[in-house]
C-alpha atoms as a PDB file:
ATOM      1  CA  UNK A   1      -5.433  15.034 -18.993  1.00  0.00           C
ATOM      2  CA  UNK A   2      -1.477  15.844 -18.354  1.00  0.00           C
ATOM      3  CA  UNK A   3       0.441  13.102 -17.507  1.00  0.00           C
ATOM      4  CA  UNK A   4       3.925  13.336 -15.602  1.00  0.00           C
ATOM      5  CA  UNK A   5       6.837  10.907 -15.423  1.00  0.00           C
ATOM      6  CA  UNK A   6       8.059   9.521 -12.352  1.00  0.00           C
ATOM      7  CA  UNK A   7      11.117   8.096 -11.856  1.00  0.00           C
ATOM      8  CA  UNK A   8      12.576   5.970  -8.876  1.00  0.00           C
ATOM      9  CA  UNK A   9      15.783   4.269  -8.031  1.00  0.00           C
ATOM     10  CA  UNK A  10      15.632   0.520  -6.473  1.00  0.00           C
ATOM     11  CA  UNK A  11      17.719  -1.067  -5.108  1.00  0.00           C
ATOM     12  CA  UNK A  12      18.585  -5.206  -6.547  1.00  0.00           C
ATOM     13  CA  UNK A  13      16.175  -6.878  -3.757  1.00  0.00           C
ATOM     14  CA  UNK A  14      13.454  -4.163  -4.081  1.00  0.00           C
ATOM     15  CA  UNK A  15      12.921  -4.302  -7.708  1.00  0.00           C
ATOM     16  CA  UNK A  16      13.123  -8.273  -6.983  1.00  0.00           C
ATOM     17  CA  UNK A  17      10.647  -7.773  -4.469  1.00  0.00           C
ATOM     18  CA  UNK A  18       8.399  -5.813  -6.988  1.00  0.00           C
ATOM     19  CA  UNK A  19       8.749  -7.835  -9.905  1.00  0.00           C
ATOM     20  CA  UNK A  20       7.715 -11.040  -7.297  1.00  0.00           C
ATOM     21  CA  UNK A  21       4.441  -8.463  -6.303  1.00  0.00           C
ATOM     22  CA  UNK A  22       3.188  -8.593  -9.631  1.00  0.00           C
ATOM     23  CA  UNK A  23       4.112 -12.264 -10.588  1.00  0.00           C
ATOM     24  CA  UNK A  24       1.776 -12.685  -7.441  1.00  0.00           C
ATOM     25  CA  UNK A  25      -0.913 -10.378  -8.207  1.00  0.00           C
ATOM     26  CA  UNK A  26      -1.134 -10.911 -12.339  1.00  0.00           C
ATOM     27  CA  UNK A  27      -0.175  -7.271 -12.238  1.00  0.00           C
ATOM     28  CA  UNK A  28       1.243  -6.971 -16.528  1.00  0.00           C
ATOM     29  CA  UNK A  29       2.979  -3.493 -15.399  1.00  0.00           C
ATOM     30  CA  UNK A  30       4.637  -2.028 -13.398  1.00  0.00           C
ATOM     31  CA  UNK A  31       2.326   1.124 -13.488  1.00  0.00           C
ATOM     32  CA  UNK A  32      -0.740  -1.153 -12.731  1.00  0.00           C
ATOM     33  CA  UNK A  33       1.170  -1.922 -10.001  1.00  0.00           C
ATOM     34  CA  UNK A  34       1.620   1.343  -8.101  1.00  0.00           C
ATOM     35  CA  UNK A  35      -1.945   2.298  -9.143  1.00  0.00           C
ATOM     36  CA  UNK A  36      -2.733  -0.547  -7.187  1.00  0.00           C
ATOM     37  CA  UNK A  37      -0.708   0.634  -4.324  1.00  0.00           C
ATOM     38  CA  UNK A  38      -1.543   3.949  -4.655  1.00  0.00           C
ATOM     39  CA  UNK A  39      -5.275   3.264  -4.266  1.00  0.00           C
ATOM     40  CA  UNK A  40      -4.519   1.239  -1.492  1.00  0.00           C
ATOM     41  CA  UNK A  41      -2.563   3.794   0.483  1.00  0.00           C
ATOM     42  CA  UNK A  42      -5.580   6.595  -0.152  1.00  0.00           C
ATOM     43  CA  UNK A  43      -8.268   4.001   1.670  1.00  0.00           C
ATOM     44  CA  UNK A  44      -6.265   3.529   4.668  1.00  0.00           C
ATOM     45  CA  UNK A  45      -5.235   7.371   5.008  1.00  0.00           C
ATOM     46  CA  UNK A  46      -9.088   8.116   4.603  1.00  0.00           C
ATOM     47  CA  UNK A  47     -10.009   5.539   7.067  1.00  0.00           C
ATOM     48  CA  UNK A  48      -7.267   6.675   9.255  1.00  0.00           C
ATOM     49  CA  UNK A  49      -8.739  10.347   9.190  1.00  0.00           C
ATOM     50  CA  UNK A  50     -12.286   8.772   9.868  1.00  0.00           C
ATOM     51  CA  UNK A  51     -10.247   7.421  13.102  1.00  0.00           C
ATOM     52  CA  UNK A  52     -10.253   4.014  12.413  1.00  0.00           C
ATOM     53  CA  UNK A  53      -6.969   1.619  12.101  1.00  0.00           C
ATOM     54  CA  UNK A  54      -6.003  -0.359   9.140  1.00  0.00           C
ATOM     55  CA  UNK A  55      -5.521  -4.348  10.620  1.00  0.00           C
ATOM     56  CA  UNK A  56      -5.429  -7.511   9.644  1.00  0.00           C
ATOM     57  CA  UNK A  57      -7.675  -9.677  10.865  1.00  0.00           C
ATOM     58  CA  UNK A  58      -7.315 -13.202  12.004  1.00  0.00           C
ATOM     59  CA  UNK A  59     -11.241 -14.471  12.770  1.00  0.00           C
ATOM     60  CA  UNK A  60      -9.395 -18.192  13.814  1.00  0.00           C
ATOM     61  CA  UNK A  61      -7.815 -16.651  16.552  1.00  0.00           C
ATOM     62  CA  UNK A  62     -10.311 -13.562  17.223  1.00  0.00           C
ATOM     63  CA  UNK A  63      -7.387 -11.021  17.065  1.00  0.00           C
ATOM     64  CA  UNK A  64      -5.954  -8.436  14.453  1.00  0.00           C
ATOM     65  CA  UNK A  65      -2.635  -7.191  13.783  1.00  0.00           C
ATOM     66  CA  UNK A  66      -2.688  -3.311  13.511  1.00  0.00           C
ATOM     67  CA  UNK A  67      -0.288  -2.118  10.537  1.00  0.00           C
ATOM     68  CA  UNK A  68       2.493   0.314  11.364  1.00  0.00           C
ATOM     69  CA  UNK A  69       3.269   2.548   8.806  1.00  0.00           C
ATOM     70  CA  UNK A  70       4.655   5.864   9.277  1.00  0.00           C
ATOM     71  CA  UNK A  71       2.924   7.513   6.602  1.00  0.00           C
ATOM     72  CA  UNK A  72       0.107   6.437   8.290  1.00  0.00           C
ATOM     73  CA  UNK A  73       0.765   7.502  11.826  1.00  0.00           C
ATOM     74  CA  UNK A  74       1.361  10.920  10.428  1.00  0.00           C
ATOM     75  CA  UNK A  75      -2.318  10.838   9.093  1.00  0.00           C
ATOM     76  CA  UNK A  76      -4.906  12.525  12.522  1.00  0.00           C
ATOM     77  CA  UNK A  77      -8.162  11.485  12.803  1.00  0.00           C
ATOM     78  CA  UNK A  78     -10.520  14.888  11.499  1.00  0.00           C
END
């Protein structure tokens, strides 16, 4: 299997932000990390395809909280 180098630039707060994600989530690297993410953005783009929306859902109060993304509202149902 190839493998390909990525490289991003962050700014100060975002790479505080990340390094806080993985304190958080016991993530040990920063590629564990976006595999992580990664994953999760494929599952909501395939649900989003199957025409469903990606929420968050608060069974106290009986209501959800759609999440707006616009990668996501780019992705039509099939």
């Amino acid at each position: 299997m190839d493998t390909v180098r990525l490289q991003i630039d962050l700014d100060d707060e975002q790479m505080k932000t990340l390094e806080q994600m993985m304190v958080e989530g016991k993530v040990r690297t920063k590629k564990e990390l976006f595999n992580a993410a990664l994953t999760l953005l494929r599952w909501a783009m395939k649900e989003r395809k199957a025409g469903r929306i990606i929420a968050s859902v608060d069974e106290k109060r009986d209501s959800y909280k759609e999440l707006e993304m616009p990668v996501l509202s780019e992705v039509r149902a099939d």
